[in-house]
C-alpha atoms as a PDB file:
ATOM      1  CA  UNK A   1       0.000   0.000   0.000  1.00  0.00           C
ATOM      2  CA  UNK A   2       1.389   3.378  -1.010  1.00  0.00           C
ATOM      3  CA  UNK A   3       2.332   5.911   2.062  1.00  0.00           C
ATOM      4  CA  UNK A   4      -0.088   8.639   2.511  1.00  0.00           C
ATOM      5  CA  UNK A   5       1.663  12.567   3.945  1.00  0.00           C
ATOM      6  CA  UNK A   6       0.276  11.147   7.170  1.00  0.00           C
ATOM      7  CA  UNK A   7       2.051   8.131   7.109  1.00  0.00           C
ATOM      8  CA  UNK A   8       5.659   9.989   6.404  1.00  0.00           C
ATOM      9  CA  UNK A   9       5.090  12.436   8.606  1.00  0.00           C
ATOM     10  CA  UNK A  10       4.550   9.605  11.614  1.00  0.00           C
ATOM     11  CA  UNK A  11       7.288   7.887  10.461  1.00  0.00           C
ATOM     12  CA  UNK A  12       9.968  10.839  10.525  1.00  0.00           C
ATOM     13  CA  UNK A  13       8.298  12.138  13.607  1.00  0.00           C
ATOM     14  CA  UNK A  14       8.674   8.123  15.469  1.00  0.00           C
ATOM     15  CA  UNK A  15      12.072   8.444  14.019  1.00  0.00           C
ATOM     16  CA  UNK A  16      12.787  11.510  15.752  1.00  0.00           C
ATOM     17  CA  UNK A  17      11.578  10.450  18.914  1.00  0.00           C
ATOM     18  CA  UNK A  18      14.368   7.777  19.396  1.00  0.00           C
ATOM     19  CA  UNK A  19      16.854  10.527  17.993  1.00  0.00           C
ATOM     20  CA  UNK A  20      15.666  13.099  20.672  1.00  0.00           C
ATOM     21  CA  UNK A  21      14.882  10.719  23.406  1.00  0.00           C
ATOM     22  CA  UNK A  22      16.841   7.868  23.341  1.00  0.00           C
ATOM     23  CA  UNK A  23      16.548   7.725  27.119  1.00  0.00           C
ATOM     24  CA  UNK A  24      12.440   7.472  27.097  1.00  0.00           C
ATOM     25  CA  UNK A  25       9.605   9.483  27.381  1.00  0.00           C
ATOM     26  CA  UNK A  26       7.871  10.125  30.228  1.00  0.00           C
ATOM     27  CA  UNK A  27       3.954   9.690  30.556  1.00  0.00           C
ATOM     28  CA  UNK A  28       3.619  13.755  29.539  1.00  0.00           C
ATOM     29  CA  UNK A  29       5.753  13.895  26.785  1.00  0.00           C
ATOM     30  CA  UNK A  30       4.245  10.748  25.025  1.00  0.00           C
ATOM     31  CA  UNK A  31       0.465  12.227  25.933  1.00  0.00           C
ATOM     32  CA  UNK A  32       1.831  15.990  24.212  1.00  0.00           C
ATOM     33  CA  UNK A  33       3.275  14.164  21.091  1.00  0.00           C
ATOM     34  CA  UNK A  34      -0.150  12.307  20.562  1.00  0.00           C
ATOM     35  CA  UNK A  35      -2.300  15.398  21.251  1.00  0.00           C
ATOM     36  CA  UNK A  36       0.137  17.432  18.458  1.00  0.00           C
ATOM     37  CA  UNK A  37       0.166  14.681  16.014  1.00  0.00           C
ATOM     38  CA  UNK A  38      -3.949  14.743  16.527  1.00  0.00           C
ATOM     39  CA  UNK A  39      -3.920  17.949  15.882  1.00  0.00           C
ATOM     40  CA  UNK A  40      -1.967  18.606  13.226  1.00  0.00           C
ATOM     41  CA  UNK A  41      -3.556  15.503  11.154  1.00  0.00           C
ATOM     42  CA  UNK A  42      -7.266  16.795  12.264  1.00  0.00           C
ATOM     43  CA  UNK A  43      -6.781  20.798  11.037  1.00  0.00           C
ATOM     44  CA  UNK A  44      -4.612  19.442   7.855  1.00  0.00           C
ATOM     45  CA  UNK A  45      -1.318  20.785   9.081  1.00  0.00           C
ATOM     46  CA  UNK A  46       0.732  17.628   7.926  1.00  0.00           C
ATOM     47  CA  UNK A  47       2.266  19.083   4.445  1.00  0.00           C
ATOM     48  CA  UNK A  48       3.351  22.454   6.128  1.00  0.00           C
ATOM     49  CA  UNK A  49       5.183  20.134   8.657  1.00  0.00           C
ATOM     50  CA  UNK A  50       6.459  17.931   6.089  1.00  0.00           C
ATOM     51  CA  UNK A  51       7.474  20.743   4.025  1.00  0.00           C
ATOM     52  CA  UNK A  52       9.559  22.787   6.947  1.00  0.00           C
ATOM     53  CA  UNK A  53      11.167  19.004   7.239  1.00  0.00           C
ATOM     54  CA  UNK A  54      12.362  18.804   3.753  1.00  0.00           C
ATOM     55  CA  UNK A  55      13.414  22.951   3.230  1.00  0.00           C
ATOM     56  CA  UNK A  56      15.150  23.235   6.751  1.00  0.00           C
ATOM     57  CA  UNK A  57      16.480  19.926   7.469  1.00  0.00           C
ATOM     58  CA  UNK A  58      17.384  18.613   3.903  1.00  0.00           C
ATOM     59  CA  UNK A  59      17.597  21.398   1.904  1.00  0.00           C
ATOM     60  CA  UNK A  60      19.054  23.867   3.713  1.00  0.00           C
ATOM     61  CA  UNK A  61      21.279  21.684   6.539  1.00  0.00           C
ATOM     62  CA  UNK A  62      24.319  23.407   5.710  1.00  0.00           C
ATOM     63  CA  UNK A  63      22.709  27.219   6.351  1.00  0.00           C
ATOM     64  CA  UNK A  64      22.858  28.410   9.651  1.00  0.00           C
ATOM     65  CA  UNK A  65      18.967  28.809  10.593  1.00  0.00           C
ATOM     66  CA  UNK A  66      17.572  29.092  13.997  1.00  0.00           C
ATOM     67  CA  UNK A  67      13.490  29.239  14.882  1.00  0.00           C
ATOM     68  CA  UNK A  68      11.841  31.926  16.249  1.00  0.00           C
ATOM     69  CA  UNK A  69       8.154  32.804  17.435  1.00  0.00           C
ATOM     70  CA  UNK A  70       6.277  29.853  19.069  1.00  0.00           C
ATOM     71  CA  UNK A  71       7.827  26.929  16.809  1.00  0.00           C
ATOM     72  CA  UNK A  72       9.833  26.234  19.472  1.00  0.00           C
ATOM     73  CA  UNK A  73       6.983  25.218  21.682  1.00  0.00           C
ATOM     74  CA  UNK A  74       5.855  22.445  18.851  1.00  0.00           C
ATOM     75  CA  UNK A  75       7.470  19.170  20.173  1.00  0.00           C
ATOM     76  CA  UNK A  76       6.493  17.633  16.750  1.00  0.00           C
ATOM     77  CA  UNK A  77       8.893  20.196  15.553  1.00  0.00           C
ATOM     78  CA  UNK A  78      11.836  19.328  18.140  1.00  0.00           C
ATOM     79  CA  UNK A  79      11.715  15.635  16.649  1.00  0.00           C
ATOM     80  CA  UNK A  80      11.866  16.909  13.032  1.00  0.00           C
ATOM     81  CA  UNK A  81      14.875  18.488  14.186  1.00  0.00           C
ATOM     82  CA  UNK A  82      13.757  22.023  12.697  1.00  0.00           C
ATOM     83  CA  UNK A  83      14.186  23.662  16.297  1.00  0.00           C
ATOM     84  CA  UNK A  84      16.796  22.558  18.732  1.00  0.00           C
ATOM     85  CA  UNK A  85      14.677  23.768  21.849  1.00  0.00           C
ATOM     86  CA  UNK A  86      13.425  21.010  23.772  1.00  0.00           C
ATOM     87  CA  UNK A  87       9.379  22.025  24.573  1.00  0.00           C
ATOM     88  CA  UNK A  88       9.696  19.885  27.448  1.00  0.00           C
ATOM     89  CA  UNK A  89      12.687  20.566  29.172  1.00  0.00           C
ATOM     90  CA  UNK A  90      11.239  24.495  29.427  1.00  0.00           C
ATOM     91  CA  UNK A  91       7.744  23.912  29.524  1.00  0.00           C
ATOM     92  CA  UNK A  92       6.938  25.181  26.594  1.00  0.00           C
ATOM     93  CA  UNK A  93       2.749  24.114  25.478  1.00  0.00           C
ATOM     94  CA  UNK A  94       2.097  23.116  21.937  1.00  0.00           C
ATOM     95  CA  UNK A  95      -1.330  24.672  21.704  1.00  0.00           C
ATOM     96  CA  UNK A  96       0.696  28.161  21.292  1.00  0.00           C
ATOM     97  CA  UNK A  97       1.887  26.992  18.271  1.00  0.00           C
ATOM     98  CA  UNK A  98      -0.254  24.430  16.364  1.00  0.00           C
ATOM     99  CA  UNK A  99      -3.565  27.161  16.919  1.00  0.00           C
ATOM    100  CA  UNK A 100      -2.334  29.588  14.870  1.00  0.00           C
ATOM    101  CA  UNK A 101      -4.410  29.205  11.753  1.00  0.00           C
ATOM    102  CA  UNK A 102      -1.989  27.899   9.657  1.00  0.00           C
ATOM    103  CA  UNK A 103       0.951  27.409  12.378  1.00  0.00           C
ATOM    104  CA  UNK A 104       3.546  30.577  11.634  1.00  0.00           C
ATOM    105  CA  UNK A 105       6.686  29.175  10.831  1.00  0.00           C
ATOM    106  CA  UNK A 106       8.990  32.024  11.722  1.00  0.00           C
ATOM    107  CA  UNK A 107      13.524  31.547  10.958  1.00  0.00           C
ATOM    108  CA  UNK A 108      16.210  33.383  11.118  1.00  0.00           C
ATOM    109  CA  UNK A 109      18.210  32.695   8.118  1.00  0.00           C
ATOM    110  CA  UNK A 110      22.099  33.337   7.624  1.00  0.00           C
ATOM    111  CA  UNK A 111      21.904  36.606   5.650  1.00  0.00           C
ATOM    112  CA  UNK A 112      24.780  36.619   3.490  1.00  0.00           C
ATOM    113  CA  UNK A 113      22.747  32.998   1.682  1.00  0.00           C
ATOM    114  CA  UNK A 114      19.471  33.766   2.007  1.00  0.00           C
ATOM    115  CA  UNK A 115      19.026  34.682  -1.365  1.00  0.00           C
ATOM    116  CA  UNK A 116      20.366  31.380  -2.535  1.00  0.00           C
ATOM    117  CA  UNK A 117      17.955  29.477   0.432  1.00  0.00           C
ATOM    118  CA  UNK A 118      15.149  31.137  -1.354  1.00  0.00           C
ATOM    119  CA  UNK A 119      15.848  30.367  -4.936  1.00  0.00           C
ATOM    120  CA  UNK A 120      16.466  26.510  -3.309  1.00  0.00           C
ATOM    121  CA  UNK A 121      13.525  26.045  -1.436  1.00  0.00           C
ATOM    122  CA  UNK A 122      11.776  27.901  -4.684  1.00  0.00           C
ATOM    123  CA  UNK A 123      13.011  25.189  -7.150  1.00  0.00           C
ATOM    124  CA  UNK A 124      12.406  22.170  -4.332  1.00  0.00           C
ATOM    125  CA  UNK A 125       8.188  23.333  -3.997  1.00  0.00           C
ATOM    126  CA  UNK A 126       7.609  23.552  -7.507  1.00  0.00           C
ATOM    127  CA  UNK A 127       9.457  20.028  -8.347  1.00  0.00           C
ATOM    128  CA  UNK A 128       6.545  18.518  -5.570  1.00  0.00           C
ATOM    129  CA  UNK A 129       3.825  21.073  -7.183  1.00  0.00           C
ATOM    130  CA  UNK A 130       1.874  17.835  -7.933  1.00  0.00           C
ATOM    131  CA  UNK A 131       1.720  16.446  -4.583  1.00  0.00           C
ATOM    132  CA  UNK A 132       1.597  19.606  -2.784  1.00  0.00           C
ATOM    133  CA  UNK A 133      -0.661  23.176  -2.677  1.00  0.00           C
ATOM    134  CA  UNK A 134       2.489  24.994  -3.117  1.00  0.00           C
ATOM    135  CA  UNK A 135       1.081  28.292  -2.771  1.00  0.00           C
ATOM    136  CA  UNK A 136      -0.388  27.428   0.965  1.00  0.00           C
ATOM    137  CA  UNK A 137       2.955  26.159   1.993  1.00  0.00           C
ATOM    138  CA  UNK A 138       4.896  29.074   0.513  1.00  0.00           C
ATOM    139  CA  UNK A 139       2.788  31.599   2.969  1.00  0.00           C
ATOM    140  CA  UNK A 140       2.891  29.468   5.449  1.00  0.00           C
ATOM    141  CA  UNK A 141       6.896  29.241   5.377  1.00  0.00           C
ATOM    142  CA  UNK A 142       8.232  31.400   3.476  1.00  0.00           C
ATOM    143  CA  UNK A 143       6.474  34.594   3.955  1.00  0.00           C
ATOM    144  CA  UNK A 144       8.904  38.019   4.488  1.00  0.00           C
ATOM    145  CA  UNK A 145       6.375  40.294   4.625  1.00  0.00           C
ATOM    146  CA  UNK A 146       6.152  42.554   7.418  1.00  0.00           C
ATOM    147  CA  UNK A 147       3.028  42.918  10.024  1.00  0.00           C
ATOM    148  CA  UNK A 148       2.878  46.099  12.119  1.00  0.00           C
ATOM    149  CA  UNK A 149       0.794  46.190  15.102  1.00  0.00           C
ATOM    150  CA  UNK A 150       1.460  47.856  18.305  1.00  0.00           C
ATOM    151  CA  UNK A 151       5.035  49.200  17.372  1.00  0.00           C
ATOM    152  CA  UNK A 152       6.225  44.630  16.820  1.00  0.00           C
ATOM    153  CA  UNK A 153       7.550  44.381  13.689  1.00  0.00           C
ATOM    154  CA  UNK A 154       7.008  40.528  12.512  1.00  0.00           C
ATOM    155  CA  UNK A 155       8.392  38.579   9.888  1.00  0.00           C
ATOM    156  CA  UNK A 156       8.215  35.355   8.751  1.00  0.00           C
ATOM    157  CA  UNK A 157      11.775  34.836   7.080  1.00  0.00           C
ATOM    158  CA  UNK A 158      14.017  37.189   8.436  1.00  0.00           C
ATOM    159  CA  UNK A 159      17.945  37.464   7.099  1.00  0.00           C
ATOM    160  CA  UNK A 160      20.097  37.516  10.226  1.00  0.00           C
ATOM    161  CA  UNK A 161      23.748  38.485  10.513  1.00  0.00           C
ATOM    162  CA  UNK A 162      23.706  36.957  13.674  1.00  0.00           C
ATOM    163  CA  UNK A 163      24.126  33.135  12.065  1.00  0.00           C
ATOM    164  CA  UNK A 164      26.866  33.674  10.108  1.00  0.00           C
ATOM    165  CA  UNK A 165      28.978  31.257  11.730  1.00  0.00           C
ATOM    166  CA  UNK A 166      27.855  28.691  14.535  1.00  0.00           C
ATOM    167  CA  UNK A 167      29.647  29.351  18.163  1.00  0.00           C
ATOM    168  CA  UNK A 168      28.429  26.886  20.240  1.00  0.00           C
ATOM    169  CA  UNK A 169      29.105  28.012  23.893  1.00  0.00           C
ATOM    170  CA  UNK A 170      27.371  25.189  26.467  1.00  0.00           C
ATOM    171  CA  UNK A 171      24.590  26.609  27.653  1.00  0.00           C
ATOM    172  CA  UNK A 172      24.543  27.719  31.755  1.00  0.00           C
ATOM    173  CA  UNK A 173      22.953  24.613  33.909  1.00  0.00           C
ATOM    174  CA  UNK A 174      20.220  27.337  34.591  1.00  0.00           C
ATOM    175  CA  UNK A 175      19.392  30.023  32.153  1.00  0.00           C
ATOM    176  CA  UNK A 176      16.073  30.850  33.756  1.00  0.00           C
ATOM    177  CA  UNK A 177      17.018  34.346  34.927  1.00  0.00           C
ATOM    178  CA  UNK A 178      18.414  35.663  31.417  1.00  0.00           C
ATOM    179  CA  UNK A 179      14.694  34.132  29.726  1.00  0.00           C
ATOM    180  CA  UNK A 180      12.836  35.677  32.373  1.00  0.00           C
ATOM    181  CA  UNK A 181      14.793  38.947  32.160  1.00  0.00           C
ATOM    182  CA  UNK A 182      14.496  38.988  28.338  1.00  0.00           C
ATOM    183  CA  UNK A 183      10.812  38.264  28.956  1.00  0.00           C
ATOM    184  CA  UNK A 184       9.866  40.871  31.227  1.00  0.00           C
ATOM    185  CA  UNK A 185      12.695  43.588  30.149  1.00  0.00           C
ATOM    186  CA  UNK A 186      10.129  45.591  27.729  1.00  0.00           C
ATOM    187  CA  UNK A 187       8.271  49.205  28.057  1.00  0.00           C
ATOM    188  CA  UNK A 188       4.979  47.431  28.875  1.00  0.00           C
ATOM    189  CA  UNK A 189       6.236  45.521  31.704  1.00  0.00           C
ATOM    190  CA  UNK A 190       9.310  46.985  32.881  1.00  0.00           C
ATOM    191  CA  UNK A 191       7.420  47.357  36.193  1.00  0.00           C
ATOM    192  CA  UNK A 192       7.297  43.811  36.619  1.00  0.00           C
ATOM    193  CA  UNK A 193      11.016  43.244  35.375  1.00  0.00           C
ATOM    194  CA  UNK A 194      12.172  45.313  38.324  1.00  0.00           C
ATOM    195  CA  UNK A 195       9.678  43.397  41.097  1.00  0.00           C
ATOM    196  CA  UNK A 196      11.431  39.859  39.397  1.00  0.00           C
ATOM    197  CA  UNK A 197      14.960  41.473  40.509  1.00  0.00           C
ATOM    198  CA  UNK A 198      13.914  42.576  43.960  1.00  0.00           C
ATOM    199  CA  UNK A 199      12.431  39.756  44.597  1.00  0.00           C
ATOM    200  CA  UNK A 200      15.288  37.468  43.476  1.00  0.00           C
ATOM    201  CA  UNK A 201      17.554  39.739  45.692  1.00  0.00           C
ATOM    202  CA  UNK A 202      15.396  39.562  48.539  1.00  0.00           C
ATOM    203  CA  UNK A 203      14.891  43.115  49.297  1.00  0.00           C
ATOM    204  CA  UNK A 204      11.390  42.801  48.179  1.00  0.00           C
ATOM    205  CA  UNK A 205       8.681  39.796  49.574  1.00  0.00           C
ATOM    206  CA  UNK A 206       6.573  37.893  47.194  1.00  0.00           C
ATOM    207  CA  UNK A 207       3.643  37.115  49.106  1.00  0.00           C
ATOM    208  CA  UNK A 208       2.296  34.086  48.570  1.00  0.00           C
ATOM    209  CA  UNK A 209      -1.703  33.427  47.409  1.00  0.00           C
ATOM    210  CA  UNK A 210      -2.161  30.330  49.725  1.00  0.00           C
ATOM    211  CA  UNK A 211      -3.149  28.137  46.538  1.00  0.00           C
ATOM    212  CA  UNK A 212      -0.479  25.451  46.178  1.00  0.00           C
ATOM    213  CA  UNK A 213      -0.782  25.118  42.495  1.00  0.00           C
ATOM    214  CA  UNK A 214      -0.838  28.614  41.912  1.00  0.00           C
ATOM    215  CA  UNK A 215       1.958  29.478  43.952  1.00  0.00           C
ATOM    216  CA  UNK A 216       3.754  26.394  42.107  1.00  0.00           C
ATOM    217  CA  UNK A 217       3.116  27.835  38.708  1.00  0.00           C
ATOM    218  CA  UNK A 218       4.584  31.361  39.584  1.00  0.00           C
ATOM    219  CA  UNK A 219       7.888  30.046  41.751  1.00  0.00           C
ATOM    220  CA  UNK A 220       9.845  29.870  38.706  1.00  0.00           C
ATOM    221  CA  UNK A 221       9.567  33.798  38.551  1.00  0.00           C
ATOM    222  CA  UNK A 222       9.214  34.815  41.998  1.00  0.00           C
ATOM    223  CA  UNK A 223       5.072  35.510  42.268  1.00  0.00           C
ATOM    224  CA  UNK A 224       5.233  37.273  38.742  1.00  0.00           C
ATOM    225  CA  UNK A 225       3.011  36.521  35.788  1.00  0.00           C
ATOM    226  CA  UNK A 226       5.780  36.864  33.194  1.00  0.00           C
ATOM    227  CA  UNK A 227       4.912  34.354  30.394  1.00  0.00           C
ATOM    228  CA  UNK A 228       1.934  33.233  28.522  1.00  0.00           C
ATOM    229  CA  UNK A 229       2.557  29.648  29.137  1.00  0.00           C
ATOM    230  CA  UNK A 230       1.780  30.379  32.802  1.00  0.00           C
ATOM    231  CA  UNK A 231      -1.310  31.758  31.762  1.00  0.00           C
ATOM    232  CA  UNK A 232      -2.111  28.575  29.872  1.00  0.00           C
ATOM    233  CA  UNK A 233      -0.853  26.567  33.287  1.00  0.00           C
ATOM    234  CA  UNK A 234      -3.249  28.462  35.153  1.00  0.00           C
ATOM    235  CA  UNK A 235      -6.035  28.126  32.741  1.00  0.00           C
ATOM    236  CA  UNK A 236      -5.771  24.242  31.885  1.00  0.00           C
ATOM    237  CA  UNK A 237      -4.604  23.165  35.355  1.00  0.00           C
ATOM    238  CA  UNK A 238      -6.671  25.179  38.236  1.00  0.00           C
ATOM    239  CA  UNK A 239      -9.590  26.505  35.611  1.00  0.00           C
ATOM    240  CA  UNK A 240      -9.397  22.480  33.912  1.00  0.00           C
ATOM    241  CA  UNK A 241     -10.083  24.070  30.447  1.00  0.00           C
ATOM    242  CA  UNK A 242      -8.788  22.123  27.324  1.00  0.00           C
ATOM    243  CA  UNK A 243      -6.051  23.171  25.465  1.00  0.00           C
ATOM    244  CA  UNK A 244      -7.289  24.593  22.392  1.00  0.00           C
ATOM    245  CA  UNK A 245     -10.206  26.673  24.992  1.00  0.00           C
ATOM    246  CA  UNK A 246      -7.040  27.736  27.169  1.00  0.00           C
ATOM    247  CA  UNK A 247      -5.420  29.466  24.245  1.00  0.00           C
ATOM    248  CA  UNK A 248      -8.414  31.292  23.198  1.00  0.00           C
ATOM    249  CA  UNK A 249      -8.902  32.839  26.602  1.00  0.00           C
ATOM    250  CA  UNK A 250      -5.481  34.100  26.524  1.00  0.00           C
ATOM    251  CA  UNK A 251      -5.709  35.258  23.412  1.00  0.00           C
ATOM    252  CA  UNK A 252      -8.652  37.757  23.800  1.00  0.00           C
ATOM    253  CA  UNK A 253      -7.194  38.675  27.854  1.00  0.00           C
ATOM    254  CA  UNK A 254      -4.137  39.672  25.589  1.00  0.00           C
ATOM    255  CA  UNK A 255      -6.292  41.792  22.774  1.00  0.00           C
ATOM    256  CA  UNK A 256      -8.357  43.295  26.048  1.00  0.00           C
ATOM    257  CA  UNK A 257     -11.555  41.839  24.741  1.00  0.00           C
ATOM    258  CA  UNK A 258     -13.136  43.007  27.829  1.00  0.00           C
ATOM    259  CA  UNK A 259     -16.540  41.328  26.932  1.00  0.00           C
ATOM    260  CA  UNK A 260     -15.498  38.277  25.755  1.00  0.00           C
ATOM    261  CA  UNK A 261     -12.907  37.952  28.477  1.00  0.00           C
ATOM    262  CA  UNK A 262     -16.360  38.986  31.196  1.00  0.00           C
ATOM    263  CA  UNK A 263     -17.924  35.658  29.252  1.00  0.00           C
ATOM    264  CA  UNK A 264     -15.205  33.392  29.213  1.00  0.00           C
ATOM    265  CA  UNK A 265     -14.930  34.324  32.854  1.00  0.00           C
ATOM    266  CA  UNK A 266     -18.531  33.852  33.872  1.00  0.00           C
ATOM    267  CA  UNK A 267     -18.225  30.518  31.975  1.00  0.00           C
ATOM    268  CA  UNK A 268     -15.072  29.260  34.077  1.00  0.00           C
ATOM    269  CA  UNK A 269     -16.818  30.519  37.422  1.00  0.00           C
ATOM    270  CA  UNK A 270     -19.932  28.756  36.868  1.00  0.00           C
ATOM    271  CA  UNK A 271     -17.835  25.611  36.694  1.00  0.00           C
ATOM    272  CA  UNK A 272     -15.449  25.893  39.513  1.00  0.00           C
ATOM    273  CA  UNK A 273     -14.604  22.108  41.024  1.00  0.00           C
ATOM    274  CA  UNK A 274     -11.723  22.813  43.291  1.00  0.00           C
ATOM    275  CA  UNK A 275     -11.781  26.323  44.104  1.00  0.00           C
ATOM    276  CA  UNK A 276     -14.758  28.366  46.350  1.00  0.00           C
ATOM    277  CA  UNK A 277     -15.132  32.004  44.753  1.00  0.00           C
ATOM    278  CA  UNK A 278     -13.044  33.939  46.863  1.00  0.00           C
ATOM    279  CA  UNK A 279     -10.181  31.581  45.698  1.00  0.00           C
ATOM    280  CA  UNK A 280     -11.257  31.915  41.826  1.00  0.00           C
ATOM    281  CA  UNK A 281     -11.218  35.463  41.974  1.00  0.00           C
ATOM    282  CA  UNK A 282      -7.599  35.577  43.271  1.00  0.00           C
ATOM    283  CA  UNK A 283      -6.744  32.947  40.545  1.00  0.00           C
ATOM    284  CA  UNK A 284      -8.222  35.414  38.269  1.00  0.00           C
ATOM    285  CA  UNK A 285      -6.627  38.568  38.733  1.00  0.00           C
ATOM    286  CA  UNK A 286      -3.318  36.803  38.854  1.00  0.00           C
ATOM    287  CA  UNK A 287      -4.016  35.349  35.083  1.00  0.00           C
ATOM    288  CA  UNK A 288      -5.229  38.928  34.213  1.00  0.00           C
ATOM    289  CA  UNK A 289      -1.939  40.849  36.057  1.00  0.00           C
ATOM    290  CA  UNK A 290      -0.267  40.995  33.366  1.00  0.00           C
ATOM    291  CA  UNK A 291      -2.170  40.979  29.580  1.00  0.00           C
ATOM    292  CA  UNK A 292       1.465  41.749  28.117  1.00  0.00           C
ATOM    293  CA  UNK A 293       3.184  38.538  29.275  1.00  0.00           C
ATOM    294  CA  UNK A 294       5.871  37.443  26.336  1.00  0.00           C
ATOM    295  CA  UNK A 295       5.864  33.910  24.903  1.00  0.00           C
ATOM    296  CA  UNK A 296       8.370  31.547  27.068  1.00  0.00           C
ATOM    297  CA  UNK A 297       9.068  29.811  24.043  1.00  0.00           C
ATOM    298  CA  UNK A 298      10.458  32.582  22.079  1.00  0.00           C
ATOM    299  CA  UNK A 299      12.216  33.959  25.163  1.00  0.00           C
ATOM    300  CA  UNK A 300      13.990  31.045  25.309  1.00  0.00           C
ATOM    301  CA  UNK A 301      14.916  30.847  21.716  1.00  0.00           C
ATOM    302  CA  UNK A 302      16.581  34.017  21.836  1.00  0.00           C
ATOM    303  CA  UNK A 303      18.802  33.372  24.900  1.00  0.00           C
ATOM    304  CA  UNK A 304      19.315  29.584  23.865  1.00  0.00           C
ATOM    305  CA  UNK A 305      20.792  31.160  19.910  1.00  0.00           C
ATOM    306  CA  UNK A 306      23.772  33.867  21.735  1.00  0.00           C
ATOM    307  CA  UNK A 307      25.069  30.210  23.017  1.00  0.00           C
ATOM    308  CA  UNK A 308      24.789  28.735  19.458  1.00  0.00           C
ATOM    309  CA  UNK A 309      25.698  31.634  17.408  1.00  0.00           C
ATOM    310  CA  UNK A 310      28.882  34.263  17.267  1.00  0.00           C
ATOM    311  CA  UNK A 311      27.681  37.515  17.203  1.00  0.00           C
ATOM    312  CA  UNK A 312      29.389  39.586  14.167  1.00  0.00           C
ATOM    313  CA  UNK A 313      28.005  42.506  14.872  1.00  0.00           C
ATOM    314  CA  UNK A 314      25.052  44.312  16.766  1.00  0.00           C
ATOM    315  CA  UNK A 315      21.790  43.512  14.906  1.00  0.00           C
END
């Protein structure tokens, strides 16, 4: 019987699992992989995956590339080898990537060859134009247009001169303070990025909400809400909302969609199992603190590349 997408993508994907885990998953990791895998086969996400494989992996394996954006957080994407951050080891959540509608496939790409990356991964579409909707996968991974919005400029395939030649420094045993410091170090939450220091210095006291798994989910960065993962943590593991529903409330506390925000809230409260009110409501304005809380994942891509990558100059 002939191999469907599906079937190549499982097979690179098993493959990769034995490359990236030799040691063994645990019961978490193997549940994540088969909730990604179910998603990306249910929404029709398999060629874009299968694609990135191919361009980044075969094509271009001897241009220095590095992910950006939330594809770190896609553990799918860890095995395929097209991002070297482990989603696991930083507790990164694959809903942040796989909702996006397609997935946004956002590289740096060594600058001084991304002309000839583009002309390669060109040629390589329209050789599998028959097998393929070329068109969808091009905007889906090859896009350089820029989106404004709120003074972020965004692209999808950005020349770097940052990856001009690989460096390779081992990383730190703990890099947590330089991700949460890249994290929090912005206009919008500079506030916040000075509580994380004083706190970690002791001159200031995080005080504690009394809720055990809250209080777990913020130790990492001293009581602050600093990423949106946590806000997913909070979501899926006090609210118990799915996934997919998790990243939708985030999403609209993040656009200040006060209304639909009120709703979603109204819904969760109606539902409570383990909290009383008085507890939900503190759960609650913690998850709302802070509506400009940076992606973990794409924190930790940033400090995880100055390891891999010599700097040439200032970019």
């Amino acid at each position: 019987m002939e191999k469907t997408h599906t079937d190549l993508l499982k097979g690179l994907v098993g493959a990769g699992i034995k490359w990236r885990y030799s040691t063994g998953l645990d019961k978490w990791a193997k549940l994540r992989i088969l909730w990604e895998m179910g998603y990306i086969i249910n929404e029709g996400y398999v060629d874009y995956y299968l694609m990135a494989f191919w361009i980044f992996r075969q094509l271009a394996k001897d241009i220095n590339y590095w992910a950006r954006g939330a594809v770190p957080s896609s553990i799918v994407c860890y095995c395929l080898g097209i991002t070297e951050i482990d989603p696991v080891k930083y507790g990164l959540h694959s809903e942040r990537f796989v909702n996006d509608e397609p997935p946004k496939f956002q590289f740096d790409i060594e600058a001084s060859r991304i002309d000839e990356f583009k002309k390669g991964a060109d040629e390589f579409l329209q050789a599998n134009a028959g097998d393929y909707d070329i068109e969808a996968i091009k905007t889906c991974l090859l896009r350089e247009d820029v989106e404004m919005g709120k003074g972020m400029r965004k692209t999808y395939l950005t020349p770097c001169e940052s990856l001009s030649r690989k460096y390779e420094r081992p990383l730190p045993e703990n890099i947590d303070d330089e991700i949460a410091s890249y994290a929090l170090n912005f206009p919008d939450t500079k506030d916040f990025f000075d509580s994380y220091v004083r706190r970690k210095e002791g001159s200031e006291v995080w005080k504690k909400t009394g809720i055990t798994k809250l209080d777990e989910i913020l130790s990492p960065t001293y009581g602050i809400l600093a990423y949106q993962e946590q806000m997913l943590d909070i979501l899926r593991e006090i609210f118990h909302t799915r996934a997919v529903e998790a990243n939708h409330i985030r999403l609209a506390i993040q656009r200040g969609e006060t209304e639909q925000v009120d709703a979603y809230k109204a819904e969760l409260f109606a539902n409570l199992k383990d909290l009383t009110t008085e507890e939900a409501e503190r759960v609650w304005s913690v998850l709302v603190s802070n509506p400009r809380a940076f992606i973990k994942a794409a924190s930790v891509s940033q400090i995880v590349e100055k390891y891999k990558f010599k700097m040439e100059k200032p970019v």
